[in-house]
Protein backbone atom coordinates (compact mmCIF):
# COMPACT_ATOMS: atom_id res chain seq x y z
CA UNK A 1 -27.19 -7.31 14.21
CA UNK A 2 -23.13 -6.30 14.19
CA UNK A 3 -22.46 -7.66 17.26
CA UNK A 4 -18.92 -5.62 17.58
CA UNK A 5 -21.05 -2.15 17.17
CA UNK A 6 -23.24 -3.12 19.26
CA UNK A 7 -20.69 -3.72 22.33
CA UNK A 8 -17.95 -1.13 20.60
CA UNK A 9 -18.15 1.92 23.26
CA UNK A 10 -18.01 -0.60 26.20
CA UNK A 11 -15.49 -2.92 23.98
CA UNK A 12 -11.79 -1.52 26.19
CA UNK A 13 -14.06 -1.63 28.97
CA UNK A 14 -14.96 -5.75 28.55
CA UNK A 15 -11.66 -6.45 27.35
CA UNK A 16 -8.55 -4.22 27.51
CA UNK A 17 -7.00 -6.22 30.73
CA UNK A 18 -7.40 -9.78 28.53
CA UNK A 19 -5.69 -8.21 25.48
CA UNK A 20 -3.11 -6.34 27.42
CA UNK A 21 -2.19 -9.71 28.77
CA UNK A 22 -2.02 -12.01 25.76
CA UNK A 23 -0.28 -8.55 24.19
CA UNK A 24 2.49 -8.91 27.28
CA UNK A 25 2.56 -12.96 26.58
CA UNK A 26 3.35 -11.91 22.62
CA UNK A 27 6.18 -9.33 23.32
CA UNK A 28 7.87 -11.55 25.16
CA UNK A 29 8.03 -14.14 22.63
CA UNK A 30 8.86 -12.63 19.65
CA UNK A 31 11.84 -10.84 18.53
CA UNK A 32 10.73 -7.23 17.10
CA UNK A 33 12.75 -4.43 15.70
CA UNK A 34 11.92 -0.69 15.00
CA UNK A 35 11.88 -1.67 11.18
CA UNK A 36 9.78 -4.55 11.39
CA UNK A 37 6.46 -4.50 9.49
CA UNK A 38 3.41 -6.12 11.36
CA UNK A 39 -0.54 -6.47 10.57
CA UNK A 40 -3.09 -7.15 12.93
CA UNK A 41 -5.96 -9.15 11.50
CA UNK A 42 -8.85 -8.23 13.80
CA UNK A 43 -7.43 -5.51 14.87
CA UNK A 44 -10.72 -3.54 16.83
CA UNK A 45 -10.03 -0.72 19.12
CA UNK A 46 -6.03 -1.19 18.36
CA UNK A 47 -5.53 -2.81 21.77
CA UNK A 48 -3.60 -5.85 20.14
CA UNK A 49 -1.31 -3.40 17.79
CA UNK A 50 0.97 -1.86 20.42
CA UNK A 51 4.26 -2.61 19.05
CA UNK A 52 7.32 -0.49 18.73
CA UNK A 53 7.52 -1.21 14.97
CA UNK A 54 4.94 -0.18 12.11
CA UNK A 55 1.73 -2.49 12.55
CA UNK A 56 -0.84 -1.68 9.85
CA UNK A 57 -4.45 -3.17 11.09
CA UNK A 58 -7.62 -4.80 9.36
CA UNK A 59 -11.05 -5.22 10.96
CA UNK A 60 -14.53 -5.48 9.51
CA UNK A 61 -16.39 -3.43 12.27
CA UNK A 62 -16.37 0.34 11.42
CA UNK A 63 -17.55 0.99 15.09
CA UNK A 64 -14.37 -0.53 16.68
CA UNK A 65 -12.25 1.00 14.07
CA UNK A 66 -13.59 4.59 15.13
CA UNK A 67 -11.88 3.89 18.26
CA UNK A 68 -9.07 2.85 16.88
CA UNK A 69 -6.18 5.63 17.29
CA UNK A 70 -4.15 4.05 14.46
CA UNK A 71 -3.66 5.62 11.42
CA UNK A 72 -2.36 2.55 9.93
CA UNK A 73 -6.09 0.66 9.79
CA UNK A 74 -8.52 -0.27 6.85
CA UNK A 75 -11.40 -1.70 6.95
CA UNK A 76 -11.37 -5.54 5.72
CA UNK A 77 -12.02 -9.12 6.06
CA UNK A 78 -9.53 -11.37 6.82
CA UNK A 79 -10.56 -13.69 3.78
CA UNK A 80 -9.48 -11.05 1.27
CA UNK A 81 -6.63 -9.03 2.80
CA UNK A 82 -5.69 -5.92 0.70
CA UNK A 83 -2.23 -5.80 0.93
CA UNK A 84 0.62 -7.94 -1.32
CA UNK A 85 2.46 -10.92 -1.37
CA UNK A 86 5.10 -11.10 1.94
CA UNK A 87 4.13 -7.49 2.37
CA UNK A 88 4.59 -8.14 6.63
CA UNK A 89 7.48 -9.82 8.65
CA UNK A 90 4.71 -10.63 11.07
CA UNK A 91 0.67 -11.22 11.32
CA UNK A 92 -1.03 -11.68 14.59
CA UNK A 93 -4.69 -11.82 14.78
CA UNK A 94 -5.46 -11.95 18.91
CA UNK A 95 -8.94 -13.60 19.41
CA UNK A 96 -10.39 -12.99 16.15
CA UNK A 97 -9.92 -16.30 13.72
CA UNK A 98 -12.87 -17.66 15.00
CA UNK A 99 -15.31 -15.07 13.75
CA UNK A 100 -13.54 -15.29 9.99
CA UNK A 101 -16.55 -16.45 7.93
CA UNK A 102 -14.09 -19.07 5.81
CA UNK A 103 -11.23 -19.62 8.62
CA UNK A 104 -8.93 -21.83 5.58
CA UNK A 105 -9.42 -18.85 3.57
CA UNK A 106 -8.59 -16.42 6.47
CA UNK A 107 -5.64 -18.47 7.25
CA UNK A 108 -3.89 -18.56 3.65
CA UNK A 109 -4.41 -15.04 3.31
CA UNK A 110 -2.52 -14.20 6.30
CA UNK A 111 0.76 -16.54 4.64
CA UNK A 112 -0.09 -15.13 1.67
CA UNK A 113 0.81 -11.62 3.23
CA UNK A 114 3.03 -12.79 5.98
CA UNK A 115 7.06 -13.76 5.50
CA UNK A 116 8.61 -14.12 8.89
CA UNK A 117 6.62 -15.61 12.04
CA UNK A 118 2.68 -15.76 12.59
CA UNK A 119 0.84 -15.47 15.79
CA UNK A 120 -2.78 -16.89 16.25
CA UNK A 121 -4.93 -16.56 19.60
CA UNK A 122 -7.61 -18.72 19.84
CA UNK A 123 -10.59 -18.66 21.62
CA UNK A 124 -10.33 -22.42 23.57
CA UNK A 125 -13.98 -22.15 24.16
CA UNK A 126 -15.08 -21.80 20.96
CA UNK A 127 -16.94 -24.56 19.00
CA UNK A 128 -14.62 -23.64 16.33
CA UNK A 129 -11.67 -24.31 18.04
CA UNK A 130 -10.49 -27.54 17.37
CA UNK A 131 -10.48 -27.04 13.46
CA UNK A 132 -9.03 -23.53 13.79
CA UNK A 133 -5.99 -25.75 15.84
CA UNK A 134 -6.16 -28.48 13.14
CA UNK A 135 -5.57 -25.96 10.37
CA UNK A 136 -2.69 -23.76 11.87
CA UNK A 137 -0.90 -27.09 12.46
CA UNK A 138 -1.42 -28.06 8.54
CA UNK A 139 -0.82 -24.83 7.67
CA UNK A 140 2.44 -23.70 9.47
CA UNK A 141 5.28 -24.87 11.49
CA UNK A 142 4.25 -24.32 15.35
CA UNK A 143 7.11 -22.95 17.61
CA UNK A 144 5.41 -23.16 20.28
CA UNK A 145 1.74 -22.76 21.64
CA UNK A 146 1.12 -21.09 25.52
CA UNK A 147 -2.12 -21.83 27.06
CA UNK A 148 -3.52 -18.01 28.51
CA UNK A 149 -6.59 -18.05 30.43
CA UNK A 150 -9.21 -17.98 27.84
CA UNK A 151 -6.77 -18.98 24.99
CA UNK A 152 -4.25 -21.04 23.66
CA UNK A 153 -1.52 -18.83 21.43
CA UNK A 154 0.10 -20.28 18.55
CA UNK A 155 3.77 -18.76 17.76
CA UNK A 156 4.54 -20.04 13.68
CA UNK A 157 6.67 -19.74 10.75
CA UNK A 158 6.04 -20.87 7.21
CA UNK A 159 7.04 -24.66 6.71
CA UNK A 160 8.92 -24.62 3.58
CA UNK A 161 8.47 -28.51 3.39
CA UNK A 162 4.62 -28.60 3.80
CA UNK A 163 4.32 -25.63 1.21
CA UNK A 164 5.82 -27.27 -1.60
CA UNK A 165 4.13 -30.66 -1.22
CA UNK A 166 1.21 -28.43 -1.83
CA UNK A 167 2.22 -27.11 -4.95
């Protein structure tokens, strides 16, 4: 059963309040202009994409993206994102990572796409949670991380130095 149709009417209901906080908690720690270019992996009901710049979204759930106002959203999975190399100055995906069915996969696609700065919420409850940390840490250089009720938030930026030991 798709869990997100199943709860995708009642979805703003259960959760605008959380994501309008951790949305706050992001604006005020990033540095946005009008011609910025942002995507949302995980975006739903677009709750997480309110941003005065362009933010193009990706979700798997057709239900949530019904709701979704944004004109700027595809349907997707975060393992195969349809967009090209450095395409966004930022990616953001708000509660999401840990229901990415390969979360290394999920994780390299988003640098793959991204250029500038990175923002990961993650569930701190989840059983998948301590990988999900161990990977953004091998995978970017952390700014800064602020715990947030139910998650911990991960501000990053490519690290030049881990990428080309990895070459």
């Amino acid at each position: 059963m798709d869990y997100y149709g199943s709860i995708s009417k009642g979805y703003n209901e259960l959760y605008k309040d959380e994501q309008l906080n951790k949305l706050t908690i992001i604006r005020n720690n990033i540095k946005l202009n009008k011609t910025a270019k942002m995507l949302d992996v995980g975006c739903g009901t677009g709750i997480s994409s309110q941003f005065d710049c362009f933010v193009a979204g990706v979700d798997p759930s057709v239900s949530l993206l019904k709701l979704n106002k944004s004109d700027k959203k595809t349907i997707g999975i975060a393992e195969w994102l349809p967009f090209k190399d450095n395409s966004f100055d930022y990616v953001i995906s708000i509660t999401a990572i840990h229901n990415f069915a390969n979360i290394k996969k999920s994780i390299d696609e988003m640098k793959r796409v991204g250029r500038k700065m990175f923002v990961f919420s993650v569930l701190k409850k989840s059983k998948k949670a301590n990988a999900i940390k161990s990977l953004i840490a091998k995978s970017f250089k952390i700014g800064k991380i602020i715990e947030e009720g139910k998650d911990a938030i991960f501000f990053c930026q490519k690290s030049k130095i881990f990428d080309h030991a990895r070459k």
